[in-house]
Protein backbone atom coordinates (compact mmCIF):
# COMPACT_ATOMS: atom_id res chain seq x y z
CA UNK A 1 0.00 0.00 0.00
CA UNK A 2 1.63 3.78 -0.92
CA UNK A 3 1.57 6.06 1.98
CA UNK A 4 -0.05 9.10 2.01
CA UNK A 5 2.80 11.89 1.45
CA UNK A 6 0.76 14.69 3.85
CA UNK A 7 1.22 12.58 6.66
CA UNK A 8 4.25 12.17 9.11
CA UNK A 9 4.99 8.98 10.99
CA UNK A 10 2.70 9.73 13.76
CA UNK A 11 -0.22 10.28 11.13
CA UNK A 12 -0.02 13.89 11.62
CA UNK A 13 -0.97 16.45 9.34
CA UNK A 14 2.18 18.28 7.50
CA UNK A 15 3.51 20.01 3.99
CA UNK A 16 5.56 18.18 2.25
CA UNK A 17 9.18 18.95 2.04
CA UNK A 18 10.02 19.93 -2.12
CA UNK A 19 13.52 21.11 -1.42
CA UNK A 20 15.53 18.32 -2.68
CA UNK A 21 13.70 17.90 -5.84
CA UNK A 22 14.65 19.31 -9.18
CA UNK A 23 12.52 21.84 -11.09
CA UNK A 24 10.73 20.22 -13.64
CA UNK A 25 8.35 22.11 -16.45
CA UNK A 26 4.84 20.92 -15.41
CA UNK A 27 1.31 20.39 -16.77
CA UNK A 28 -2.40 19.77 -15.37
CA UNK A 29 -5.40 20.00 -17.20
CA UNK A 30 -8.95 19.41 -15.23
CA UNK A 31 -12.03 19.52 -16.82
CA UNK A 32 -15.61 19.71 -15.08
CA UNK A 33 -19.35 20.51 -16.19
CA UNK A 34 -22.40 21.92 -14.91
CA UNK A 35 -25.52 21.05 -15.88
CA UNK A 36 -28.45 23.58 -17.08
CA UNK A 37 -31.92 23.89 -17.99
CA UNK A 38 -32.45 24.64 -21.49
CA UNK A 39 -33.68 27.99 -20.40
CA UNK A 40 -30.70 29.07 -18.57
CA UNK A 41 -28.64 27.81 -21.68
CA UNK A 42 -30.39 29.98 -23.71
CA UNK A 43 -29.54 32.75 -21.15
CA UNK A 44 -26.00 32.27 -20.91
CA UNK A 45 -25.73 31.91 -25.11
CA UNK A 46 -27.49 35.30 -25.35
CA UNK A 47 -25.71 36.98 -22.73
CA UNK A 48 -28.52 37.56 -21.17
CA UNK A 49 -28.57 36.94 -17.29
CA UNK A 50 -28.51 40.31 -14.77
CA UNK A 51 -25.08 39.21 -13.18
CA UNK A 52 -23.40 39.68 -16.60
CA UNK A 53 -21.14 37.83 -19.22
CA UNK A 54 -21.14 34.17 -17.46
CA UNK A 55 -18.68 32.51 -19.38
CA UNK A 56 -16.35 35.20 -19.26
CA UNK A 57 -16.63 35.97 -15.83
CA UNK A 58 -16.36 32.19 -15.14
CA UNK A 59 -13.16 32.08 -16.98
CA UNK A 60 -11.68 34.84 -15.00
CA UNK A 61 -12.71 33.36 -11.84
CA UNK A 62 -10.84 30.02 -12.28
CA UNK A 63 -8.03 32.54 -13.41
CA UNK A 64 -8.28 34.47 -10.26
CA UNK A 65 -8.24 30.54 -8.29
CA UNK A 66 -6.01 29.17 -9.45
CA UNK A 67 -3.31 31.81 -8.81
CA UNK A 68 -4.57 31.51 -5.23
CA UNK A 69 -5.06 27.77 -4.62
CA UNK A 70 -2.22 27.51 -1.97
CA UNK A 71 -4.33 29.65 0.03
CA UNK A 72 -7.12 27.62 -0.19
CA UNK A 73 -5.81 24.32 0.61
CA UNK A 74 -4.04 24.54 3.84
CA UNK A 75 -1.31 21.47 2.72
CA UNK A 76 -0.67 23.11 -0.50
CA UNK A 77 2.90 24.43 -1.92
CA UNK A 78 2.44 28.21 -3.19
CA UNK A 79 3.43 28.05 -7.15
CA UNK A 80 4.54 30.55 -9.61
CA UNK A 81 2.48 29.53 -12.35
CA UNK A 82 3.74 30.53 -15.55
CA UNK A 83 0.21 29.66 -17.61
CA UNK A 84 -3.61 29.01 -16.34
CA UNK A 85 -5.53 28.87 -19.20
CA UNK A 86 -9.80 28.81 -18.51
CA UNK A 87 -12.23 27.91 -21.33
CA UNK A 88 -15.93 27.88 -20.65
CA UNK A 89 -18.03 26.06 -23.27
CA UNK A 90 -21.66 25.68 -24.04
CA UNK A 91 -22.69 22.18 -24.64
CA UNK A 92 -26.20 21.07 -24.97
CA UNK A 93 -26.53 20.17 -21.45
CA UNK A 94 -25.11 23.17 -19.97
CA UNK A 95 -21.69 24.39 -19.49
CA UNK A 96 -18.08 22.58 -19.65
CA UNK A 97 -14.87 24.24 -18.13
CA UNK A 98 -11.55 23.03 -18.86
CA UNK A 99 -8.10 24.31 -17.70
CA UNK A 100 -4.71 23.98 -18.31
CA UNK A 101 -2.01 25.35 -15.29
CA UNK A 102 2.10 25.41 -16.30
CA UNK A 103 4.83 26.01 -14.16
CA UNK A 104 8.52 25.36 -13.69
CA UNK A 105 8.95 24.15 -10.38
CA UNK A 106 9.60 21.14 -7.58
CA UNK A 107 5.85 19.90 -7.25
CA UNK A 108 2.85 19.49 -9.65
CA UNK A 109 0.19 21.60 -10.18
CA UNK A 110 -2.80 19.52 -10.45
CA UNK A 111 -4.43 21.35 -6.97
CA UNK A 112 -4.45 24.80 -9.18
CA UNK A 113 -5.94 23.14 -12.26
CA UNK A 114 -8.69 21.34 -10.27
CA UNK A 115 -8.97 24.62 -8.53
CA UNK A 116 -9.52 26.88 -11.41
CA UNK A 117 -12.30 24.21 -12.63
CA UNK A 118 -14.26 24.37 -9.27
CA UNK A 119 -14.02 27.77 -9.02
CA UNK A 120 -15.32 28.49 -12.46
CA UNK A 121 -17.95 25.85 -12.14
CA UNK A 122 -19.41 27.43 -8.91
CA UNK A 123 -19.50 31.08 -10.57
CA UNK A 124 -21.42 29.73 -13.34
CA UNK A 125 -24.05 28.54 -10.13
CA UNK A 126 -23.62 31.66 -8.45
CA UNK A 127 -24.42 33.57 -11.61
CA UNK A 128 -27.58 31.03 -12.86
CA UNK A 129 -28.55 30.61 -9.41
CA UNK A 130 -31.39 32.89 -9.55
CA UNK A 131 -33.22 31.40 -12.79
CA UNK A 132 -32.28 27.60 -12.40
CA UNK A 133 -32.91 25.58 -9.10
CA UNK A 134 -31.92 22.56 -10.61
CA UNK A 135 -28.42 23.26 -11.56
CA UNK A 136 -25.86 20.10 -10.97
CA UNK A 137 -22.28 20.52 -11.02
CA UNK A 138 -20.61 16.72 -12.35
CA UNK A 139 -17.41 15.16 -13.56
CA UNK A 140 -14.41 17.80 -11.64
CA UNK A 141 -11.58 15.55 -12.72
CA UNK A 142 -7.70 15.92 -13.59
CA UNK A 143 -7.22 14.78 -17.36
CA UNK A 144 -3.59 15.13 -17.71
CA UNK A 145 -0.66 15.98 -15.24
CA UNK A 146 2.70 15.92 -16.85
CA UNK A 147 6.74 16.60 -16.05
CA UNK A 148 9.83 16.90 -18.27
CA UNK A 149 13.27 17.74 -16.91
CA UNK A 150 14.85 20.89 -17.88
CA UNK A 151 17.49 20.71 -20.57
């Protein structure tokens, strides 16, 4: 069985120490959807809804997140991130967000690609919340999460 790595050998909670390891140029993509009614898709593809430009705001928002995802999760490394790309897209049963997160550095990223997903997903709620009851965020998953050594 692998051992949890946020866990000394008491089973106390600690951050893991990245010191020793090599920089590495990183990669995470997440992806995650939220599910609408047809008439809140039809809001959101007319720009429609009081709170504004949805998809754009939910973009920024997983932006804004991920750039602050160390603060969020108490056990997580704070990462210059050198890319966090958001892309919120209609589908037919509501709204898809993926993200992509780069850095150069000792530890991955997958935390701050997750993290921009979530947080764009729950905008999209906060935004539709007043027209659609019913609204079901699904499928918040890492896709990819990659490391190459530095030439």
């Amino acid at each position: 069985m692998n051992k949890l790595t946020h866990t000394d050998s008491q089973g106390n909670a600690r951050m893991v120490d990245i010191s020793d390891k090599q920089p590495q140029h990183r990669v995470a993509k997440a992806t995650g959807t939220i599910l609408l009614s047809e008439e809140t898709l039809k809001l959101v593809n007319a720009n429609a809804l009081k709170k504004g430009d949805v998809l754009t705001v939910a973009e920024i928002a997983g932006i804004q997140a991920a750039k602050r995802t160390s603060e969020l999760i108490p056990l997580c490394h704070n990462i210059s991130l050198n890319k966090v790309l958001v892309t919120a897209t209609i589908s037919d049963k509501g709204v898809t967000v993926n993200s992509e997160v780069r850095c150069t550095g000792n530890t991955g990223i997958e935390m701050e690609a997750l993290t921009a997903v979530s947080i764009a997903l729950l905008t999209i709620y906060d935004m539709c919340k007043a027209v659609d009851k019913a609204m079901v965020i699904e499928e918040v998953k890492l896709v990819e999460k990659t490391k190459t050594n530095i030439s």
